[in-house]
Protein backbone atom coordinates (compact mmCIF):
# COMPACT_ATOMS: atom_id res chain seq x y z
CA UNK A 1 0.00 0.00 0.00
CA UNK A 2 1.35 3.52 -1.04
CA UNK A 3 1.62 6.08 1.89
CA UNK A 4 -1.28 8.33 2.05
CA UNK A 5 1.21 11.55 1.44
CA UNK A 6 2.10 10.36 -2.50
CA UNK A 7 -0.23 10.46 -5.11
CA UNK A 8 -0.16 8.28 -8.05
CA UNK A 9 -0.85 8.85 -11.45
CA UNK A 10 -4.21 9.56 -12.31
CA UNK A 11 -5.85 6.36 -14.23
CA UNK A 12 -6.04 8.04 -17.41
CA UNK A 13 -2.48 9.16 -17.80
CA UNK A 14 -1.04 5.56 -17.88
CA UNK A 15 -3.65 4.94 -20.86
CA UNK A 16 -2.98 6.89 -24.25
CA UNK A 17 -6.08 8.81 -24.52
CA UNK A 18 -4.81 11.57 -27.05
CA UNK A 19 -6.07 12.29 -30.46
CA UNK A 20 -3.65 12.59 -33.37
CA UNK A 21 -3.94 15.72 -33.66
CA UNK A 22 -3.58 16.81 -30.22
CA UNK A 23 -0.94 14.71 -29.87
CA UNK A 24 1.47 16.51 -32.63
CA UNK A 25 0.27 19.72 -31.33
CA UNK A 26 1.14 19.12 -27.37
CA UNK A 27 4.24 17.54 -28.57
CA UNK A 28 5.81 20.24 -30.61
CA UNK A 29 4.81 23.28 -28.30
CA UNK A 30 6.46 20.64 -24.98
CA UNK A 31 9.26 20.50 -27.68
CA UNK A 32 9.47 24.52 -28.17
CA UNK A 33 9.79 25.01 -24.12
CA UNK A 34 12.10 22.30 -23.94
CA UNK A 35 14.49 24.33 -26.25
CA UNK A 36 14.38 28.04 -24.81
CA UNK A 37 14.42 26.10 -20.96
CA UNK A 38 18.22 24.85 -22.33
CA UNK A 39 18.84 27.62 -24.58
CA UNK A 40 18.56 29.36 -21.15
CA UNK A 41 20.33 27.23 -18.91
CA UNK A 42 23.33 27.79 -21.11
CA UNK A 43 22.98 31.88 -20.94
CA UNK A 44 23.03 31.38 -17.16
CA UNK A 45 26.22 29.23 -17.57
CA UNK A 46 27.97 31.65 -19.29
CA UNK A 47 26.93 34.02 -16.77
CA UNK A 48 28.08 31.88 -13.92
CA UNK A 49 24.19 31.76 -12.35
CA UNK A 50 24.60 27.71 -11.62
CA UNK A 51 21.85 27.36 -9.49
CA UNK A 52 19.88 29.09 -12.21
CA UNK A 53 21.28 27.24 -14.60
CA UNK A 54 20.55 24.19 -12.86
CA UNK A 55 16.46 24.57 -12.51
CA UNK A 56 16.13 25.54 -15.93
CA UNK A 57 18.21 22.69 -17.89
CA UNK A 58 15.81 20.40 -15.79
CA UNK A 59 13.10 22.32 -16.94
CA UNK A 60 14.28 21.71 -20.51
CA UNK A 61 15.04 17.87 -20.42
CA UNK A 62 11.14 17.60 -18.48
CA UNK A 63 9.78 19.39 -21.37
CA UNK A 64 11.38 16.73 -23.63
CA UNK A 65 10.25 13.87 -21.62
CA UNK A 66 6.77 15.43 -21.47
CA UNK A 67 6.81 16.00 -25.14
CA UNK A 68 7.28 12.03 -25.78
CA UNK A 69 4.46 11.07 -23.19
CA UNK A 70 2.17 13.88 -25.20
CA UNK A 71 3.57 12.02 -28.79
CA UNK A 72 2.63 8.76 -27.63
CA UNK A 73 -0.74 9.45 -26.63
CA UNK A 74 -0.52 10.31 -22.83
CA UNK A 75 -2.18 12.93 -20.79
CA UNK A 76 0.68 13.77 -18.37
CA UNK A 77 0.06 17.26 -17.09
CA UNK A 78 1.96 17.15 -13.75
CA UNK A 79 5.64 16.22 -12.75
CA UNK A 80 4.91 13.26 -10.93
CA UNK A 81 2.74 12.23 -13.95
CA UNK A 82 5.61 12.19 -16.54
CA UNK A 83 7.91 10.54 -13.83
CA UNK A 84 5.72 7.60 -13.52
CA UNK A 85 4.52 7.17 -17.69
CA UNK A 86 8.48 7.53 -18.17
CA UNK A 87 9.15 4.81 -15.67
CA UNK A 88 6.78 2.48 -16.56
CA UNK A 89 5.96 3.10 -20.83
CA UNK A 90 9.13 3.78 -21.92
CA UNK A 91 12.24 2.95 -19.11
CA UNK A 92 10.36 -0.34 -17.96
CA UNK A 93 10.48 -1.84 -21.33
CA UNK A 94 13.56 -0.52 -22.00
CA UNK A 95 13.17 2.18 -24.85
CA UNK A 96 15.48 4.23 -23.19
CA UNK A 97 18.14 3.86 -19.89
CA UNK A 98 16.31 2.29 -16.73
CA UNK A 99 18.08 5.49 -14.83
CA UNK A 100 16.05 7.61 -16.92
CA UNK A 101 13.09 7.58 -14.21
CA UNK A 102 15.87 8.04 -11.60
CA UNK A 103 17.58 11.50 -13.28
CA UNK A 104 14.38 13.21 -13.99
CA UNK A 105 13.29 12.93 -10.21
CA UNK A 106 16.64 14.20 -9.02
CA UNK A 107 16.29 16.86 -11.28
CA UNK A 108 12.95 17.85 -10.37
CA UNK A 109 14.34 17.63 -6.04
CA UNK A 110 17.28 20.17 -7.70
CA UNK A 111 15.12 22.56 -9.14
CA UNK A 112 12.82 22.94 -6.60
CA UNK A 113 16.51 23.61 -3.91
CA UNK A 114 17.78 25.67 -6.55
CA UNK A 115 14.06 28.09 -6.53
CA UNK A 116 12.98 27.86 -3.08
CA UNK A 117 16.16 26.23 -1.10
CA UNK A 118 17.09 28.89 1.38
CA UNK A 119 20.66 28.37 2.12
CA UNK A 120 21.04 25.65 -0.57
CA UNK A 121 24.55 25.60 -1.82
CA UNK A 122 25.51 23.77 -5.54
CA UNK A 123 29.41 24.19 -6.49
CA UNK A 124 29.50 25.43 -10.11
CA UNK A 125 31.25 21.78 -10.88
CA UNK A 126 28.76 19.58 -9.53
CA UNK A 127 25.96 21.76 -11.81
CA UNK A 128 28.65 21.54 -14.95
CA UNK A 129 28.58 17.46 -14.45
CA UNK A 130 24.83 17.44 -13.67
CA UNK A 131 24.25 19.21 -16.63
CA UNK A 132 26.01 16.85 -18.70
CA UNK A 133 23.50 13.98 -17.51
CA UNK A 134 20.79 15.98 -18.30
CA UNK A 135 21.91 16.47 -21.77
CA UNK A 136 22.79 13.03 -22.52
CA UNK A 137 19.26 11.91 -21.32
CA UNK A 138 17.82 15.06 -23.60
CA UNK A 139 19.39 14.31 -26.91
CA UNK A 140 18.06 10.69 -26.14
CA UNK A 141 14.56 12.29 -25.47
CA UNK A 142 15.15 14.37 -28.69
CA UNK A 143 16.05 11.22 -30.97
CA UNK A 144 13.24 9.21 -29.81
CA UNK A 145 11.00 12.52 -30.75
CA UNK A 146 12.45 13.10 -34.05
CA UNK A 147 11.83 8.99 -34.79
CA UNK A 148 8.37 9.77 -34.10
CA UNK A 149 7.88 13.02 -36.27
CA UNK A 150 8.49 15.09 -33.58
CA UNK A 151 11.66 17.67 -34.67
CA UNK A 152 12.61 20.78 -33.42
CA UNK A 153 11.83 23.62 -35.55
C-alpha cells in the first residue's frame, strides 16, 4: 500500500487517450519550451548563475520527456505524472536507460533547492557534471522525438 502523502498517477495518464492531432500539437509546443528552458540554462552558464542554470536545464530535459508522453498518446500534465509514464511506458520496457526515471526525479528535487532552497549551496562543478546527464538523457529524449515526427523547428 502507497503512503497516504504520494499520489499516483491519475488512471487516465497511464492509458494513451490523445487524439492525433492533439498529440502533434502538445508535442511540438512541450518541444518549443524544452528548447528556450536549455537555450537558457546555457545563458546562465555563461553568466556563472549555476543554481539558475541548474532549474532551468531540468526544466528543458522535463519538457522533452513530457513532449514524448504527449507524442505517444498520454495525458501527463503534472511532474509526478511524466515521472511515472516515463518509468513504466518507456524505461520499464527498455526504450530508453532504466536510470532515466531516476535523473528526472533528481532533477525535479534540484530545481525545486535551486528556486525555493534557502541556504542551498551547488558548487559550479557539480551543476557543470549534472548538466552533462541531463543532456545526454535530452538528446536521447530528442532522438526518440524526431523517430516519431516530432523535430525541433
Amino acid at each position: 500500500m502507497e503512503p497516504s502523502n504520494t499520489v499516483s498517477c491519475r488512471a487516465s495518464c497511464l492509458t494513451p487517450t490523445l487524439g492525433e492531432e492533439e498529440r502533434t500539437l502538445l508535442a511540438t509546443s512541450e518541444l518549443v519550451a524544452s528548447g528556450q528552458s536549455w537555450d537558457a540554462a546555457e545563458v546562465l552558464v555563461s553568466q556563472r548563475l549555476y543554481r539558475d542554470a541548474l532549474a532551468r536545464a531540468y526544466l528543458g530535459l522535463f519538457h522533452a520527456a513530457r513532449a514524448l508522453c504527449w507524442r505517444e498518446g498520454y495525458d501527463v500534465r503534472t511532474e509526478d505524472e511524466v515521472l511515472e509514464v516515463i518509468g513504466l511506458r518507456f524505461a520499464g520496457p527498455g526504450e530508453m536507460p532504466p536510470e532515466a526515471p531516476a535523473v528526472l526525479a533528481r532533477g525535479q528535487r534540484y530545481r525545486e533547492k535551486c528556486d525555493f532552497g534557502v541556504g542551498w549551496v551547488v558548487s559550479p562543478e557539480r551543476v557543470l557534471a549534472e548538466l552533462e546527464v541531463y543532456e545526454e538523457h535530452r538528446s536521447g529524449l530528442l532522438a526518440m522525438l524526431a523517430a516519431r515526427g516530432i523535430k525541433a523547428g
